[in-house]
C-alpha atoms as a PDB file:
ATOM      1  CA  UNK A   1     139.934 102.687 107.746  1.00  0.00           C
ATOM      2  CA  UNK A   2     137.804 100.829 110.260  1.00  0.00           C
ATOM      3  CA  UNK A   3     135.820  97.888 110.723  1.00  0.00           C
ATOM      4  CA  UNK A   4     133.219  96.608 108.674  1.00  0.00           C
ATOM      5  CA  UNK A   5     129.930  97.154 110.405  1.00  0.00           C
ATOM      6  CA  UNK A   6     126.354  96.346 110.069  1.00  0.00           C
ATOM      7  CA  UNK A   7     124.145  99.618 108.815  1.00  0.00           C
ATOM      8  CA  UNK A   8     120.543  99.629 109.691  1.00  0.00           C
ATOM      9  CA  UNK A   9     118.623 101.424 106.627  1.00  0.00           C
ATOM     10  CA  UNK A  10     114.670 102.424 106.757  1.00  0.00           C
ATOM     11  CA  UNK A  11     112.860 102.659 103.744  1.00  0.00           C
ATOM     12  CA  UNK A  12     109.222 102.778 102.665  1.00  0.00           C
ATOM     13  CA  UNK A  13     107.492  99.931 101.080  1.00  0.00           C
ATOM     14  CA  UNK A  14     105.649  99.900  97.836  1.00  0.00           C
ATOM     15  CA  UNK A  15     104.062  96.687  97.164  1.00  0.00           C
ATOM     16  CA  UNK A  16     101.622  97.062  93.902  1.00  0.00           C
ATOM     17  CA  UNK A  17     102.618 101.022  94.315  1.00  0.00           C
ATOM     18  CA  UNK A  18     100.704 101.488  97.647  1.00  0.00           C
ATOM     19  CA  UNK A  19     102.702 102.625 100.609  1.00  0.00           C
ATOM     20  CA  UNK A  20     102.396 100.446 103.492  1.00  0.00           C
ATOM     21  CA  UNK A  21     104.483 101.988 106.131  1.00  0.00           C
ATOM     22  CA  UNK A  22     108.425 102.184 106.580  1.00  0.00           C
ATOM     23  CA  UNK A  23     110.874  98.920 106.847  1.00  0.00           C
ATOM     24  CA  UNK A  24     114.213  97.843 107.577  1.00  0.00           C
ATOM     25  CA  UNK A  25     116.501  96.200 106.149  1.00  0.00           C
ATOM     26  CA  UNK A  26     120.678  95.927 107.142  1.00  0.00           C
ATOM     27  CA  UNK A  27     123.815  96.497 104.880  1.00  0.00           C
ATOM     28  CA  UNK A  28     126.795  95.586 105.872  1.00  0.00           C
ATOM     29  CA  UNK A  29     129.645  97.528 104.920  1.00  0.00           C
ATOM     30  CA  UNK A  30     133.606  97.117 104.331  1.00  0.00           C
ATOM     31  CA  UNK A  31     135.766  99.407 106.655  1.00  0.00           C
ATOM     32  CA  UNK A  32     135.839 101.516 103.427  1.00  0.00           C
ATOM     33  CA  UNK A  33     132.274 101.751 103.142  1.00  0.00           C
ATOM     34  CA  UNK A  34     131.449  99.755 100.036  1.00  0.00           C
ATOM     35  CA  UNK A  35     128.484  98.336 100.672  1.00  0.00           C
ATOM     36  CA  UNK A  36     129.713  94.482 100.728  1.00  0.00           C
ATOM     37  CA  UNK A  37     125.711  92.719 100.905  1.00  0.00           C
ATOM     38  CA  UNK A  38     122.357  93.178 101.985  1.00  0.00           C
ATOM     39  CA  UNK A  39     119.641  90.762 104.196  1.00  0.00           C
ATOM     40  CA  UNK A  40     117.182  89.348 101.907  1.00  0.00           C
ATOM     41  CA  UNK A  41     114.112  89.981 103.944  1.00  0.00           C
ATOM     42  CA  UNK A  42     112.707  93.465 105.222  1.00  0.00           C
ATOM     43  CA  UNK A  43     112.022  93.917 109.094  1.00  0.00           C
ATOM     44  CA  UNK A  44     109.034  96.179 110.747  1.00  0.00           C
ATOM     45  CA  UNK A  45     111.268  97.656 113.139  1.00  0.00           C
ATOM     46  CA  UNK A  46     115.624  97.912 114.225  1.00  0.00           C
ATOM     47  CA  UNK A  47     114.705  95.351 116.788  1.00  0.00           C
ATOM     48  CA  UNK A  48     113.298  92.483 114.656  1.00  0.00           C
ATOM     49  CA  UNK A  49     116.320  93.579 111.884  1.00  0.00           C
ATOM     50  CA  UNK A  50     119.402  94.006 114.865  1.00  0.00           C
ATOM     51  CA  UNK A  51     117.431  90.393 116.048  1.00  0.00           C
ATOM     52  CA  UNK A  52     118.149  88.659 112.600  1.00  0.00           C
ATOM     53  CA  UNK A  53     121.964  90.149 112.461  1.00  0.00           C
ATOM     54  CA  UNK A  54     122.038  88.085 115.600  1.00  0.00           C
ATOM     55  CA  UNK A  55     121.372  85.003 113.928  1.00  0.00           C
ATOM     56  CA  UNK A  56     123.317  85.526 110.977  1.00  0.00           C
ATOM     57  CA  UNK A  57     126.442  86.150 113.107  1.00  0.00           C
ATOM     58  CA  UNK A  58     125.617  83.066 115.211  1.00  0.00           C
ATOM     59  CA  UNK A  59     124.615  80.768 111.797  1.00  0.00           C
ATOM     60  CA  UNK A  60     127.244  82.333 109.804  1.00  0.00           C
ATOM     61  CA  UNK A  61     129.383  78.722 109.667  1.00  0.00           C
ATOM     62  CA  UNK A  62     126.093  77.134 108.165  1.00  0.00           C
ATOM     63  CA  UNK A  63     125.137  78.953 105.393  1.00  0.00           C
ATOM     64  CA  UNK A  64     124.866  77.538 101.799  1.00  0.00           C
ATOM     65  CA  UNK A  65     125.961  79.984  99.422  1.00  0.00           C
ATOM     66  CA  UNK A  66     124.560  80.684  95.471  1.00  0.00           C
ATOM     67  CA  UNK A  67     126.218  82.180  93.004  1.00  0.00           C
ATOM     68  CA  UNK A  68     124.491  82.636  89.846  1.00  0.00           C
ATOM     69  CA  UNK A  69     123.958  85.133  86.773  1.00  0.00           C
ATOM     70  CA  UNK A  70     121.506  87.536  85.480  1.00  0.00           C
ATOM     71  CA  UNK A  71     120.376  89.708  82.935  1.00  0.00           C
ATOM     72  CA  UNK A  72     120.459  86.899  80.154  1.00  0.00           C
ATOM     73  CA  UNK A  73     123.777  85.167  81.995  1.00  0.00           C
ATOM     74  CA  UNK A  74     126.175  88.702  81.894  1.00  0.00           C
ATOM     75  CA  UNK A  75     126.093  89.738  85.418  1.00  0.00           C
ATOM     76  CA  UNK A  76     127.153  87.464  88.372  1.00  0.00           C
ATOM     77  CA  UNK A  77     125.305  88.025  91.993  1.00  0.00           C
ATOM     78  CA  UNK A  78     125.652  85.634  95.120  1.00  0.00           C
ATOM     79  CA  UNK A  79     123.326  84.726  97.685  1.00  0.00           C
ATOM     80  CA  UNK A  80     122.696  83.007 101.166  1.00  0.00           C
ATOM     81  CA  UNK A  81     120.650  80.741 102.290  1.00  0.00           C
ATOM     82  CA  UNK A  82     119.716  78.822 105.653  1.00  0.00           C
ATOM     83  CA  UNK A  83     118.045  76.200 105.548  1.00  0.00           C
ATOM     84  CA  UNK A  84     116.339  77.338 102.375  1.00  0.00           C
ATOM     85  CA  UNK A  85     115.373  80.619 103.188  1.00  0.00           C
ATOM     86  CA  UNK A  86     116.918  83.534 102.003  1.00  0.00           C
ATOM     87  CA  UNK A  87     119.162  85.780 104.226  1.00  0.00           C
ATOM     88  CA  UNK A  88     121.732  88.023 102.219  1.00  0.00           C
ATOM     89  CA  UNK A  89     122.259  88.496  98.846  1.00  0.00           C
ATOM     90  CA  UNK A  90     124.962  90.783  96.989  1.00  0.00           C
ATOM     91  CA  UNK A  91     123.954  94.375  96.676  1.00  0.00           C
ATOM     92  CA  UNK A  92     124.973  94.570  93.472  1.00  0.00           C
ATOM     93  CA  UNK A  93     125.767  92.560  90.388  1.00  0.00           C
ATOM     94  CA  UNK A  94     129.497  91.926  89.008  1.00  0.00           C
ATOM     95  CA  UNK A  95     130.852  91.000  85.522  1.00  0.00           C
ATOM     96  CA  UNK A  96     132.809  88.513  86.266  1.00  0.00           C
ATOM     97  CA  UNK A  97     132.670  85.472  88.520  1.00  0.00           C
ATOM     98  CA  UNK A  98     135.752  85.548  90.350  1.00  0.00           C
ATOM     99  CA  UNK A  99     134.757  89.160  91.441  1.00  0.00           C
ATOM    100  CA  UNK A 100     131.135  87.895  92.653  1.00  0.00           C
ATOM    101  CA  UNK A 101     133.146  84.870  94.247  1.00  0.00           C
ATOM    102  CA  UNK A 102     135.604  87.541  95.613  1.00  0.00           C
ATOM    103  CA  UNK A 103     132.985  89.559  96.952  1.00  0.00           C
ATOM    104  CA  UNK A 104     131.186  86.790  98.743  1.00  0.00           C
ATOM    105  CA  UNK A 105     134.202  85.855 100.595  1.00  0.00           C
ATOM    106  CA  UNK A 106     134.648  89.662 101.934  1.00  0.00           C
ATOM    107  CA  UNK A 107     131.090  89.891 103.105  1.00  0.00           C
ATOM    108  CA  UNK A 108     131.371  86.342 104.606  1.00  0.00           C
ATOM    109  CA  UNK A 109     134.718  87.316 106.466  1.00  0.00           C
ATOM    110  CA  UNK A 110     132.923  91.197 107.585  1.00  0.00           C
ATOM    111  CA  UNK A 111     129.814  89.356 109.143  1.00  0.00           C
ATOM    112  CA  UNK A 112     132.781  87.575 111.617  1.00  0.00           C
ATOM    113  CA  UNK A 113     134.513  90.378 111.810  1.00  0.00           C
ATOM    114  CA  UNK A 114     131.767  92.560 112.348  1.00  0.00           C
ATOM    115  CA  UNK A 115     130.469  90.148 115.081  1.00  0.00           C
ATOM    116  CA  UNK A 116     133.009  91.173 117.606  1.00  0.00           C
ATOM    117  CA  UNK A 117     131.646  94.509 117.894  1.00  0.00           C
ATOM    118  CA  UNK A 118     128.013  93.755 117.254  1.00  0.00           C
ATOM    119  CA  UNK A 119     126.042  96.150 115.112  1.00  0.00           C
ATOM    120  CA  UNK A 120     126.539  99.622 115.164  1.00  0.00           C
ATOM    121  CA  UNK A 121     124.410 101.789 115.908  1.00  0.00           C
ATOM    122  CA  UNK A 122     123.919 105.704 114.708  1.00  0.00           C
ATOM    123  CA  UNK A 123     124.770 108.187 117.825  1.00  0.00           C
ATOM    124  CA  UNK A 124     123.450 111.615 117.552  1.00  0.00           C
ATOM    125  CA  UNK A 125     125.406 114.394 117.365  1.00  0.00           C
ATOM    126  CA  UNK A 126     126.009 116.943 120.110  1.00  0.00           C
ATOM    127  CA  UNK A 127     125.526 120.417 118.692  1.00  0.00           C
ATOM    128  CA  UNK A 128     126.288 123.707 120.748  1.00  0.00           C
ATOM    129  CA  UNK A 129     123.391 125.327 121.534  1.00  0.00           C
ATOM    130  CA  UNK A 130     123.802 128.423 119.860  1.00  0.00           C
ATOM    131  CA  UNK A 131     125.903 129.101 116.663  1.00  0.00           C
ATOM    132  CA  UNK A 132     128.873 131.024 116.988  1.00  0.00           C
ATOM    133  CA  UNK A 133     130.275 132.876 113.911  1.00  0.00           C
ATOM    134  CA  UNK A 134     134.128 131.376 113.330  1.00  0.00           C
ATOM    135  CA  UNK A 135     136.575 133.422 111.453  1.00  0.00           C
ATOM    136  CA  UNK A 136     137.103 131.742 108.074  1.00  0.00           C
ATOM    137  CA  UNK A 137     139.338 128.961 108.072  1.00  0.00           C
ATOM    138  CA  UNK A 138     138.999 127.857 111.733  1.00  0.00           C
ATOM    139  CA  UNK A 139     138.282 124.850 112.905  1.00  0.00           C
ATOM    140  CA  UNK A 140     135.333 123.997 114.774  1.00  0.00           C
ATOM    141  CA  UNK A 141     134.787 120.681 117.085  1.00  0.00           C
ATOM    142  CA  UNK A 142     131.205 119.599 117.371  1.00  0.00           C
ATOM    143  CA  UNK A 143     131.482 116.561 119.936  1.00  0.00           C
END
């Protein structure tokens, strides 16, 4: 397994149904890929988002967390908050409170973790320039 690590994710916006233009928004993930939380806000471009990973990493010691239920008090979610303002916020919601509690403290300890490296970023991948038929069974390298 490897590190968690900070995915940047585009997605259209619908406000009121009417498409707008694309976002972004980060996940971070565990080193097994569960998707661990989520930033609050949605950014116009990877700068502005990679910008506000920045400052979560580098306010991470003064958040105030929230945890709280919904859907008439049966699901737990968490959130963060600095200085009032949304940042993160669980991606999904748990049943109990010790595993939204649980889950908190994983994201909390994969933004510092995560922080070492920075964000990663998506690298293309080098393909050959031609395909070549294998034989069945072979194994093929594409880096």
């Amino acid at each position: 397994m490897g590190q968690p690590r900070f995915l940047l994710v585009s997605r259209p916006v619908h406000p009121h149904g009417v498409r707008t233009g694309d976002a972004v928004v980060w996940r971070l993930l565990g080193a097994n890929n569960r998707h661990l939380g989520q930033s609050e806000e949605t950014f116009r471009d990877a700068d502005a988002c990679l910008a506000s990973i920045a400052r979560l990493q580098q306010r991470v010691d003064r958040l105030r967390a929230t945890i709280g239920t919904v859907e008439h008090g049966q699901l737990w979610r968490w959130r963060l908050e600095f200085e009032n303002v949304p940042v993160a916020c669980s991606t999904r919601a748990f049943r109990r409170q010790r595993e939204c509690q649980y889950n908190l403290g994983l994201f909390l300890a994969g933004v510092l973790s995560a922080a070492a490296g920075g964000p990663q970023q998506a690298r293309p991948l080098a393909l050959p320039a031609r395909s070549v038929p294998q034989p069945r069974g072979a194994l093929r390298s594409l880096v």
